[in-house]
Each structure stands twice: as C-alpha cells, then as structure tokens.
PDB file of N, CA and C in Angstrom:
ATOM      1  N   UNK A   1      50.016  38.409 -41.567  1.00  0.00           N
ATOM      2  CA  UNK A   1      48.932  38.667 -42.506  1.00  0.00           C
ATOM      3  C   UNK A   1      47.605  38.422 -41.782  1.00  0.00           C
ATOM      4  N   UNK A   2      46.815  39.418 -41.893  1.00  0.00           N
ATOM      5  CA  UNK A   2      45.595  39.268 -41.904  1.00  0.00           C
ATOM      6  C   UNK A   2      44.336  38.121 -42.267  1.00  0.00           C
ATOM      7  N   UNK A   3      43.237  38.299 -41.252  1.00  0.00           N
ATOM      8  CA  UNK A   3      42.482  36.974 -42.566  1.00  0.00           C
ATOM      9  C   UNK A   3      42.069  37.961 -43.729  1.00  0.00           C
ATOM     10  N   UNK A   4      41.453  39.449 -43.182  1.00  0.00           N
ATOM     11  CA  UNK A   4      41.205  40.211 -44.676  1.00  0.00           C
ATOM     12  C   UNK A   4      41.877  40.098 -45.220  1.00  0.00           C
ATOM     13  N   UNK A   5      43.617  40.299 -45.326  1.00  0.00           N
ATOM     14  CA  UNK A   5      44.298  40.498 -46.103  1.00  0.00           C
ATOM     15  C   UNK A   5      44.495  39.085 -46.951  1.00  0.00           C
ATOM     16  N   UNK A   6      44.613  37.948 -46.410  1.00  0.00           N
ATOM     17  CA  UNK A   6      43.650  36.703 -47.198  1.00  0.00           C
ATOM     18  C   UNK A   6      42.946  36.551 -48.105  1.00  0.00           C
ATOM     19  N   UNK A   7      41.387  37.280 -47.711  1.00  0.00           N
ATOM     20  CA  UNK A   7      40.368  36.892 -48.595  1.00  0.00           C
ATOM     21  C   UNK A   7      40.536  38.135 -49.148  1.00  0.00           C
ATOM     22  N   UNK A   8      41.052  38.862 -48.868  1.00  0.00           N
ATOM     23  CA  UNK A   8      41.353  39.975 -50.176  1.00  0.00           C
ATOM     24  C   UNK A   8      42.320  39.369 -51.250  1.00  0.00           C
ATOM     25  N   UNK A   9      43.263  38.609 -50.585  1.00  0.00           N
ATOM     26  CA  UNK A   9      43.878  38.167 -52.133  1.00  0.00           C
ATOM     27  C   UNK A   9      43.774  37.420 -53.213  1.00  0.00           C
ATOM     28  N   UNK A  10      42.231  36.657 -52.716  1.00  0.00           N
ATOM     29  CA  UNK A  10      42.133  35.833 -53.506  1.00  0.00           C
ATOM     30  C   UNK A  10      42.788  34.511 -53.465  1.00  0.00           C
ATOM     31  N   UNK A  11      43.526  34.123 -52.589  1.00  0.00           N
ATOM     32  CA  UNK A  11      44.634  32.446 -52.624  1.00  0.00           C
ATOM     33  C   UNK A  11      42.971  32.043 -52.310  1.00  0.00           C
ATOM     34  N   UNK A  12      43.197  30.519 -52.841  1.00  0.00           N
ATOM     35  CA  UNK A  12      42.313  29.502 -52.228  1.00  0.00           C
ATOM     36  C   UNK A  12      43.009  28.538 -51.663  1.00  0.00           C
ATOM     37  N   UNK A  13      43.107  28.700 -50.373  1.00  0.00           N
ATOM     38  CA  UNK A  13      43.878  28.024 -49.128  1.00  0.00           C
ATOM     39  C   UNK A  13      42.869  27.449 -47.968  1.00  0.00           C
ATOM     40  N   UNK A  14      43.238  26.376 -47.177  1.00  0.00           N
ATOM     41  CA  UNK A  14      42.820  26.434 -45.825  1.00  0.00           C
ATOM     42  C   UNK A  14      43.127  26.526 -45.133  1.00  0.00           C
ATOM     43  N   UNK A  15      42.426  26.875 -43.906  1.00  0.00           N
ATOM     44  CA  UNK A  15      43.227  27.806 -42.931  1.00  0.00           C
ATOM     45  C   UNK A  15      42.753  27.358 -41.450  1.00  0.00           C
ATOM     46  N   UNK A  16      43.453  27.224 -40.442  1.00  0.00           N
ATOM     47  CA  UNK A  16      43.584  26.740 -39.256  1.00  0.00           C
ATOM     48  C   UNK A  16      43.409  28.169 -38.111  1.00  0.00           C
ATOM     49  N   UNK A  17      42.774  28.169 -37.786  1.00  0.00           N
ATOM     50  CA  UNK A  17      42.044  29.989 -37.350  1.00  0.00           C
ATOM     51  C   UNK A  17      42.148  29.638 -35.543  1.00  0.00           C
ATOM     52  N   UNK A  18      42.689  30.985 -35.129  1.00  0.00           N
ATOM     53  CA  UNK A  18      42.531  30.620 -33.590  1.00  0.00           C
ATOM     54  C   UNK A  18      41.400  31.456 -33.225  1.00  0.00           C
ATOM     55  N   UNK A  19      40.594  31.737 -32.375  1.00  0.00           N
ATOM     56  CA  UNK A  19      39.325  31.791 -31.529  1.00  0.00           C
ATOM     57  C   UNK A  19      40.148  33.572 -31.724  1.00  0.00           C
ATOM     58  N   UNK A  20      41.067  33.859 -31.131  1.00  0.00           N
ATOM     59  CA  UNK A  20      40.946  35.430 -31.422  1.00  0.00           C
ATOM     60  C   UNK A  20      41.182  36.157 -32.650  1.00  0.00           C
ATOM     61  N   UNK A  21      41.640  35.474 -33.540  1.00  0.00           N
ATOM     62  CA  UNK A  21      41.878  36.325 -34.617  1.00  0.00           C
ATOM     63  C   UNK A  21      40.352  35.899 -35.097  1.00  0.00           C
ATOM     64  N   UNK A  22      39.847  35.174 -35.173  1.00  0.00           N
ATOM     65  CA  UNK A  22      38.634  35.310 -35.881  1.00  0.00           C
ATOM     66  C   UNK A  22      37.466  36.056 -34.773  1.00  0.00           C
ATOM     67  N   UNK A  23      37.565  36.346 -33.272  1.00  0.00           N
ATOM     68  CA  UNK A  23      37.093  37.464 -32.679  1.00  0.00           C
ATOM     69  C   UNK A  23      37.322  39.085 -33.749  1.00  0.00           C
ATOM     70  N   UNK A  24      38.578  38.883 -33.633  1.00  0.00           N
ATOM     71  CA  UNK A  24      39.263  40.083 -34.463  1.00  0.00           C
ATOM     72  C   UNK A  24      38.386  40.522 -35.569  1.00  0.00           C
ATOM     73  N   UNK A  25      38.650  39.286 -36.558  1.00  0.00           N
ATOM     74  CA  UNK A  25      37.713  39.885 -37.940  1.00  0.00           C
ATOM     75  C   UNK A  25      36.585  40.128 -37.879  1.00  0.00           C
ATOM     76  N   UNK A  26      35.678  38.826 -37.386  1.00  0.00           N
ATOM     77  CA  UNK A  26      34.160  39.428 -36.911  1.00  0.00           C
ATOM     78  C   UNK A  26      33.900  40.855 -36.551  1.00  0.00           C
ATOM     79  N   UNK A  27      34.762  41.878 -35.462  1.00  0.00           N
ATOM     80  CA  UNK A  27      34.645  42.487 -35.324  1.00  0.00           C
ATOM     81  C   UNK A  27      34.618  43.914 -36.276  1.00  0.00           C
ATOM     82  N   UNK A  28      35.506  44.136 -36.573  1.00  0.00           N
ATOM     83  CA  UNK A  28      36.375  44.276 -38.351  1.00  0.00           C
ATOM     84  C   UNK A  28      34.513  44.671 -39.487  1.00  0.00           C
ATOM     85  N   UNK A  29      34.728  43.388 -39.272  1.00  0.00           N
ATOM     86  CA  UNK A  29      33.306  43.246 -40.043  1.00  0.00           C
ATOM     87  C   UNK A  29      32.345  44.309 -39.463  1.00  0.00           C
ATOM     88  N   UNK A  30      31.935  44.000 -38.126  1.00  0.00           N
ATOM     89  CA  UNK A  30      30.702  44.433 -37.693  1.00  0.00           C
ATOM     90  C   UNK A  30      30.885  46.168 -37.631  1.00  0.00           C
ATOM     91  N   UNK A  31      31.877  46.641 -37.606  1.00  0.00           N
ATOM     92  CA  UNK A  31      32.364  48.069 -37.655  1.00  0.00           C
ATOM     93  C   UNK A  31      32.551  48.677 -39.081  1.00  0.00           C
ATOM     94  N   UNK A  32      33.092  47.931 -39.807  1.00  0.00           N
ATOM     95  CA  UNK A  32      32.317  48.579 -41.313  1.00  0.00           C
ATOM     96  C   UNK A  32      31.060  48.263 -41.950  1.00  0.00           C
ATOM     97  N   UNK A  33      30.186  47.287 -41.130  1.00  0.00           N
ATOM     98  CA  UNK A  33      29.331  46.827 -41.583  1.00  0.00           C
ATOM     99  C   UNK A  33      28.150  47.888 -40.923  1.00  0.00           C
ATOM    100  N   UNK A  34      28.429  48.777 -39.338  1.00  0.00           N
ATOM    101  CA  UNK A  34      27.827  49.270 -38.968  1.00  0.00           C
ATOM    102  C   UNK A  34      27.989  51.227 -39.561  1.00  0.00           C
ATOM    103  N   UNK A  35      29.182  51.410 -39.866  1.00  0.00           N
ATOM    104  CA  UNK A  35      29.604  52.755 -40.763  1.00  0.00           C
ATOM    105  C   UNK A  35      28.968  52.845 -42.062  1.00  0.00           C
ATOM    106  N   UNK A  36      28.941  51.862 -42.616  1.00  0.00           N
ATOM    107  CA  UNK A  36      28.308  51.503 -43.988  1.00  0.00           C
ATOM    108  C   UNK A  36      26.606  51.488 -43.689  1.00  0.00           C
ATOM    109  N   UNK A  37      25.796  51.100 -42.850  1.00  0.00           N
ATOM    110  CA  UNK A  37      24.671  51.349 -42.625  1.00  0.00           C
ATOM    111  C   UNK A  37      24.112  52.624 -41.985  1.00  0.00           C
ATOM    112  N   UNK A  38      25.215  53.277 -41.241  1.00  0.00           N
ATOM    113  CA  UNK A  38      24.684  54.382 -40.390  1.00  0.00           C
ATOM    114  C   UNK A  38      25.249  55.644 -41.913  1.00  0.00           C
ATOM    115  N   UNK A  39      26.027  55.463 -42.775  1.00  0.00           N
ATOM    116  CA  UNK A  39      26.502  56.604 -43.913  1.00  0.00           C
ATOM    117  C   UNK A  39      25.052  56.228 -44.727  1.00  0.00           C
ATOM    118  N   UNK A  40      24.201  54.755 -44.783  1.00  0.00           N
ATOM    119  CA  UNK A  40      22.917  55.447 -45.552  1.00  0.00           C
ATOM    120  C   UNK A  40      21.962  56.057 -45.116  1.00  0.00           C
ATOM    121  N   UNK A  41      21.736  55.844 -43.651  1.00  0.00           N
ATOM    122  CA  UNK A  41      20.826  56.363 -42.450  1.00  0.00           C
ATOM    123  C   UNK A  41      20.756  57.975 -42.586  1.00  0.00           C
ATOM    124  N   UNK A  42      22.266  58.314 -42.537  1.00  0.00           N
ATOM    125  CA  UNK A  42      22.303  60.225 -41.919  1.00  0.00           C
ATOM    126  C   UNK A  42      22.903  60.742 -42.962  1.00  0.00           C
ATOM    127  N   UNK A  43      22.275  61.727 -43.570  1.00  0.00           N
ATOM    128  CA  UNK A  43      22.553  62.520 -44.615  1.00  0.00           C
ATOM    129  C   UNK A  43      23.279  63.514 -43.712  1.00  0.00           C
ATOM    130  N   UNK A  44      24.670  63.600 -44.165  1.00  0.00           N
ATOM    131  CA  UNK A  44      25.636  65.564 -43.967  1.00  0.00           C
ATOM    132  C   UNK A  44      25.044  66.104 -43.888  1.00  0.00           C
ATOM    133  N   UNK A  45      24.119  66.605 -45.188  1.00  0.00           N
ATOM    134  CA  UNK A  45      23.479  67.764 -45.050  1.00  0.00           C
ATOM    135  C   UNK A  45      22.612  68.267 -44.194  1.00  0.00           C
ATOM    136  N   UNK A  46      22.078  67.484 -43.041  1.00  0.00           N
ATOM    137  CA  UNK A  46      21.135  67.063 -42.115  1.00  0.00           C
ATOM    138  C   UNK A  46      21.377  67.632 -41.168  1.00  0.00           C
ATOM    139  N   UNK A  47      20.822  68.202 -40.114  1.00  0.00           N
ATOM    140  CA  UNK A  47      20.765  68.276 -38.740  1.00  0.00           C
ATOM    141  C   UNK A  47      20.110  67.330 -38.046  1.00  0.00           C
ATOM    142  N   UNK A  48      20.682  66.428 -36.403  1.00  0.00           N
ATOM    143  CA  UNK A  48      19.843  65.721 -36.069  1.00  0.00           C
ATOM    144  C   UNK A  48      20.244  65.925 -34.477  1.00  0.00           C
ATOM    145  N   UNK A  49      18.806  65.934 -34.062  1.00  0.00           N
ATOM    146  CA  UNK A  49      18.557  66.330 -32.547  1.00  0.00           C
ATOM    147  C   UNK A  49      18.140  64.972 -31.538  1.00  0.00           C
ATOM    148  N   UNK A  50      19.010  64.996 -30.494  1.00  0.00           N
ATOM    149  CA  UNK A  50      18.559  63.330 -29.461  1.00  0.00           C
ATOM    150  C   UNK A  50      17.358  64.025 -28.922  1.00  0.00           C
ATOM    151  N   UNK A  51      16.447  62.798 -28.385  1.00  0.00           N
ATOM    152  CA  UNK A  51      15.393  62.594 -28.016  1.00  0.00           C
ATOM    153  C   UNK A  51      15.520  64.177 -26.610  1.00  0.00           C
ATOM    154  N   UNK A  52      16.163  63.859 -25.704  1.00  0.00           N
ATOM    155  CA  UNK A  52      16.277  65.259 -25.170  1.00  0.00           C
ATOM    156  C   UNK A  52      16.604  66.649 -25.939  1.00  0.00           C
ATOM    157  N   UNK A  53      17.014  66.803 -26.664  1.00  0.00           N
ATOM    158  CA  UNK A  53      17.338  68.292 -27.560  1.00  0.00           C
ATOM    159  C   UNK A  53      15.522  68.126 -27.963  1.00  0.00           C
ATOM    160  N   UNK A  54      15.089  67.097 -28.738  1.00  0.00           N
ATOM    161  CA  UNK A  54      13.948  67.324 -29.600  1.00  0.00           C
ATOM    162  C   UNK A  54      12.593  67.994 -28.841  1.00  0.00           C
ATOM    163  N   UNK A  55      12.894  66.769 -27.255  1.00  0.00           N
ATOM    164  CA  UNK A  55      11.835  67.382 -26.099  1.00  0.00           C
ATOM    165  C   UNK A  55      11.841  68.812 -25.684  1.00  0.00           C
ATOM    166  N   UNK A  56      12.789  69.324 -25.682  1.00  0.00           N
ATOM    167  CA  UNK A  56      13.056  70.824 -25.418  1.00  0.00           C
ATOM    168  C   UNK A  56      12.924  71.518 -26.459  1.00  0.00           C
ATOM    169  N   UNK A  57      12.965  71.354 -27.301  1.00  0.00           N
ATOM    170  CA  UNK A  57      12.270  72.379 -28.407  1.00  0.00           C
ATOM    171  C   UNK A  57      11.054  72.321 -28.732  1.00  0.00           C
ATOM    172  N   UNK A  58      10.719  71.071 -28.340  1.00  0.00           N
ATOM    173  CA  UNK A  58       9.252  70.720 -28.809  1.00  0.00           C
ATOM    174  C   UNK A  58       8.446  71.219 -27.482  1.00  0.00           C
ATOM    175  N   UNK A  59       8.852  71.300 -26.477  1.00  0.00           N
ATOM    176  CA  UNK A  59       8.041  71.408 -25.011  1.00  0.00           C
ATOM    177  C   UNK A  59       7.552  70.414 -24.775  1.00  0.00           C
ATOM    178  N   UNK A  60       7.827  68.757 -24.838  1.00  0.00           N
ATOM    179  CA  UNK A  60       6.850  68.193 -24.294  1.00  0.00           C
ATOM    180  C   UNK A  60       7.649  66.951 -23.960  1.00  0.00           C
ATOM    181  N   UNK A  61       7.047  66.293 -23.664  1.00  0.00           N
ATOM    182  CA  UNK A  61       7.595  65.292 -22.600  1.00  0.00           C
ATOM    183  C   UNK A  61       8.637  63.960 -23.577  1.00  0.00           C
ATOM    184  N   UNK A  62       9.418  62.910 -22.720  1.00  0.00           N
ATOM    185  CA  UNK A  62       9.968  62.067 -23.994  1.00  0.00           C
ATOM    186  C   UNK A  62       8.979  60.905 -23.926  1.00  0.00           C
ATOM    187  N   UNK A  63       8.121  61.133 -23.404  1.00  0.00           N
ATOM    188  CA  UNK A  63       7.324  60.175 -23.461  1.00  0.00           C
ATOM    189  C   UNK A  63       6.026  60.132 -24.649  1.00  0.00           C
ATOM    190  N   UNK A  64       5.856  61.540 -25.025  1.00  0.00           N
ATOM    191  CA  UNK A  64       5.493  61.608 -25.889  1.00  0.00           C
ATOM    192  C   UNK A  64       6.287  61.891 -27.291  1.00  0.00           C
ATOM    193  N   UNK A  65       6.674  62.009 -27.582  1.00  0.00           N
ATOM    194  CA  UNK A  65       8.262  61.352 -28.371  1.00  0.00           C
ATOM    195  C   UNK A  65       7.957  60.376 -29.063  1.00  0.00           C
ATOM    196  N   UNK A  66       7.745  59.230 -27.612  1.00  0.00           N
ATOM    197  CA  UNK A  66       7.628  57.979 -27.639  1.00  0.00           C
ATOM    198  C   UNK A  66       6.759  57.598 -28.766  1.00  0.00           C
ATOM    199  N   UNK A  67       5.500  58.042 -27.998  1.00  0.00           N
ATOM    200  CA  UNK A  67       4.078  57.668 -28.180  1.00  0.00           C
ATOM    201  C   UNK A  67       4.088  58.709 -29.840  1.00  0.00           C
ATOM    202  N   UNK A  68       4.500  59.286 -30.490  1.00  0.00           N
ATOM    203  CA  UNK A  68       4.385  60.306 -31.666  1.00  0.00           C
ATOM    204  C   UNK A  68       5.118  59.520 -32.515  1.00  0.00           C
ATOM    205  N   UNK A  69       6.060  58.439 -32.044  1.00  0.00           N
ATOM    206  CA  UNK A  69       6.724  57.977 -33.069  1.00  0.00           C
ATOM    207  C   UNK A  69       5.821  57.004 -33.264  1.00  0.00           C
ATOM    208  N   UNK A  70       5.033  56.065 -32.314  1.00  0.00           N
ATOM    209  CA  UNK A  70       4.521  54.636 -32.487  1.00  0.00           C
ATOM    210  C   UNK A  70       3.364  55.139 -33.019  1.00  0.00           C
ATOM    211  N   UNK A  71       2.806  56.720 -33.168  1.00  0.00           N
ATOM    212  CA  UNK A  71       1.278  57.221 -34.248  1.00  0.00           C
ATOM    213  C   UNK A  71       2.069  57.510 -35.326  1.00  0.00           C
ATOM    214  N   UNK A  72       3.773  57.472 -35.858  1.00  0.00           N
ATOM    215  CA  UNK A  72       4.054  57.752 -37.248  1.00  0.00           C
ATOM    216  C   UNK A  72       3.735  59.063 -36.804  1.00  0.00           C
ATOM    217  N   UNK A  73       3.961  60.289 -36.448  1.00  0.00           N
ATOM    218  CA  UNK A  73       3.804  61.658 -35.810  1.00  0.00           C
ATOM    219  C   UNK A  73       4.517  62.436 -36.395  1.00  0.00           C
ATOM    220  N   UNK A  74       5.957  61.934 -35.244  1.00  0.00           N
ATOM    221  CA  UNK A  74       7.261  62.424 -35.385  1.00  0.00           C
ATOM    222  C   UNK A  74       8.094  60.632 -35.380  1.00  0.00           C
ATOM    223  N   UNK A  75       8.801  60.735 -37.037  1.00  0.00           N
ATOM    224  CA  UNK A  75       9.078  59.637 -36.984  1.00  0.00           C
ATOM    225  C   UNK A  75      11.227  59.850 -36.705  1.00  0.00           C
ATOM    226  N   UNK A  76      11.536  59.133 -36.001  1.00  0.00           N
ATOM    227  CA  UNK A  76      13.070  59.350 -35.399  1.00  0.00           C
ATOM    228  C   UNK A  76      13.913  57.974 -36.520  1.00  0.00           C
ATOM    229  N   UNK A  77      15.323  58.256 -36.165  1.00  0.00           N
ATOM    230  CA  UNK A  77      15.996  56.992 -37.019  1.00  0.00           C
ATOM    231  C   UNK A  77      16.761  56.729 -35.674  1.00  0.00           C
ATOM    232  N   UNK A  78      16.973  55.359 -35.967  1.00  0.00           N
ATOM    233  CA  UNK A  78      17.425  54.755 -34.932  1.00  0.00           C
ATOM    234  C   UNK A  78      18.943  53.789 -35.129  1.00  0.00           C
ATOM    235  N   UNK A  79      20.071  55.097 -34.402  1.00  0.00           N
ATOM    236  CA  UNK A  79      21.591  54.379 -34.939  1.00  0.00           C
ATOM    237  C   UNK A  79      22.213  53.828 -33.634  1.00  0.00           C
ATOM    238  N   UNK A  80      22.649  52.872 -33.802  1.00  0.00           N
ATOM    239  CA  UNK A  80      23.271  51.853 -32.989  1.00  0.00           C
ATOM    240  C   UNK A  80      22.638  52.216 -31.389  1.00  0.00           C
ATOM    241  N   UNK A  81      21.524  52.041 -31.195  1.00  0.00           N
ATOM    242  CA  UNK A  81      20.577  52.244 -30.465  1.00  0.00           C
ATOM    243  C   UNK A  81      20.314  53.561 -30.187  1.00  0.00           C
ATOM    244  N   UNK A  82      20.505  54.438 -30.464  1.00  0.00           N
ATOM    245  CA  UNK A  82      20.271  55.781 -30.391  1.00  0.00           C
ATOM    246  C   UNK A  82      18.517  56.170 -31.197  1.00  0.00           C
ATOM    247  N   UNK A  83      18.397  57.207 -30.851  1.00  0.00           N
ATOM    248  CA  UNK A  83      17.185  57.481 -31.226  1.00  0.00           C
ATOM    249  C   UNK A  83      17.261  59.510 -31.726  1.00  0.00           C
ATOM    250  N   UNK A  84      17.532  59.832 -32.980  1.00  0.00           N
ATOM    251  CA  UNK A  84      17.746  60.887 -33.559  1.00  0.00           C
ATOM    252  C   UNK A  84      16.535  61.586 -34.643  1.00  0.00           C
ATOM    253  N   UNK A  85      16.185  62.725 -33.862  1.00  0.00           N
ATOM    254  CA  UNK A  85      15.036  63.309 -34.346  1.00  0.00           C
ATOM    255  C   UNK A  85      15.726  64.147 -35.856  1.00  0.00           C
ATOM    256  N   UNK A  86      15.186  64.231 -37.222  1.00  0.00           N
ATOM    257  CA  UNK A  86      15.715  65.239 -38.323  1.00  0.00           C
ATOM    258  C   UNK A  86      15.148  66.851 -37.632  1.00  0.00           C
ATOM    259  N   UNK A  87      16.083  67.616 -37.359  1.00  0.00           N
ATOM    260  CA  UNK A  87      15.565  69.065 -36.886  1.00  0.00           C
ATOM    261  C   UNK A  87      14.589  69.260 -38.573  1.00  0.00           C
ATOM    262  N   UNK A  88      14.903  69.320 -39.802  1.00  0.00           N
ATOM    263  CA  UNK A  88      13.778  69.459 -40.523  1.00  0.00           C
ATOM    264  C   UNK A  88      12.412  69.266 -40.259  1.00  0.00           C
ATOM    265  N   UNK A  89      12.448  68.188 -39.619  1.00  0.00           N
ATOM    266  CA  UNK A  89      10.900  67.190 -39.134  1.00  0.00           C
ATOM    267  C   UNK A  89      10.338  67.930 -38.213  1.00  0.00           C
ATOM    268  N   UNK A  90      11.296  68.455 -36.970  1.00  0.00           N
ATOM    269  CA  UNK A  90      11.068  69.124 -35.682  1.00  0.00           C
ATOM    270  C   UNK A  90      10.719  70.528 -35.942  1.00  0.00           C
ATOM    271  N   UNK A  91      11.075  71.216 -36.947  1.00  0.00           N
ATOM    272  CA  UNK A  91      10.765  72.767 -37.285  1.00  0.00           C
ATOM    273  C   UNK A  91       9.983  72.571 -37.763  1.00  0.00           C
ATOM    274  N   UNK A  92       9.620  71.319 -39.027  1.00  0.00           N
ATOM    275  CA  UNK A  92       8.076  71.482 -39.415  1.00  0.00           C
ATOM    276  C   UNK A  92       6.852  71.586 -38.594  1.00  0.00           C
ATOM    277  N   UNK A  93       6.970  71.004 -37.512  1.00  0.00           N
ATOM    278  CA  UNK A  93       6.226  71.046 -36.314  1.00  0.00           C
ATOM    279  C   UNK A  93       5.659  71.847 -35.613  1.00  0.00           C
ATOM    280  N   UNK A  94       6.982  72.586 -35.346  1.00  0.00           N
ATOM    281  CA  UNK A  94       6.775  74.180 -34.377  1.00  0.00           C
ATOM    282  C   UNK A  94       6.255  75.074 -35.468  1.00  0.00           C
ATOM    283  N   UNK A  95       6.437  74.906 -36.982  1.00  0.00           N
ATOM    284  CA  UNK A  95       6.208  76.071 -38.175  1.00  0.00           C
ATOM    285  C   UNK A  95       4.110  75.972 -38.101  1.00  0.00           C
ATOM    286  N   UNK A  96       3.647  74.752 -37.566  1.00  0.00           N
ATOM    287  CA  UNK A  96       2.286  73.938 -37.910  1.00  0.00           C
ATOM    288  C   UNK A  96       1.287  75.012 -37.302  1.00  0.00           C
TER     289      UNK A  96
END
C-alpha cells in the first residue's frame, strides 16, 4: 500500500516512513501538483509558440522578446521554465 493510498483512506494511523517512499510521494505530489497548474495556464483551444518560433515570425531578435515582455508588450506564460508566446497575441502584432 501506498502512503496515497493511506491518506486516501482515511485510517488515522501512525506511520514509520522510510526516506524513499516519502521521496516517492513528494514526487507524486509535485507532478500532479505541476499538471494541475500548467491545465489552468494553457487553454486547448490555444496555439502557443516558444520564444524561437515567436522570434521568427515576429523578425526580431529574442532579446527583444525579452525586453517586450519586461515593457508588458508581448506578455509570454511561463511553464515549468519554459517561456510560451499565445500565437493570438503574436498575430495581433503582425495584424498592427
């Protein structure tokens, strides 16, 4: 048994835990904890372009990217360190 499967059942027990199974769950955790934050981040319906796709459509450098996000410009979301432009945002641009 699991420790989820544990605190999913509800017993109120104590429990004597070795250093990897509680590696284990932590982890557990941090992987639905990071699916669950990145499913409110990126909408399906969405298209989203990396910092290189965005530079090439946009013509211009990633340095200005950079500098467009820190003027609120072109603003990017940022998933598990990644940096993802909305192509909506990016066509509004080129449409300007």
């Amino acid at each position: 048994m699991t420790i989820e499967e544990i605190l999913n059942s509800g017993a109120n027990i104590t429990l004597a835990i070795k250093s990897n199974d509680l590696k284990e769950f932590a982890d557990c955790l941090v992987k639905r904890t990071a699916g669950t934050i990145k499913e409110s981040f990126i909408r399906q319906d969405e298209d989203y372009l990396t910092v290189h796709e965005a530079s090439k459509l946009l013509h211009v450098d990633k340095s200005t990217l950079w500098r467009w996000s820190k003027n609120g410009y072109l603003s990017p979301i940022e998933i598990g360190g990644r940096r993802l432009y909305r192509k909506s945002d990016v066509d509004t641009l080129l449409n300007k």
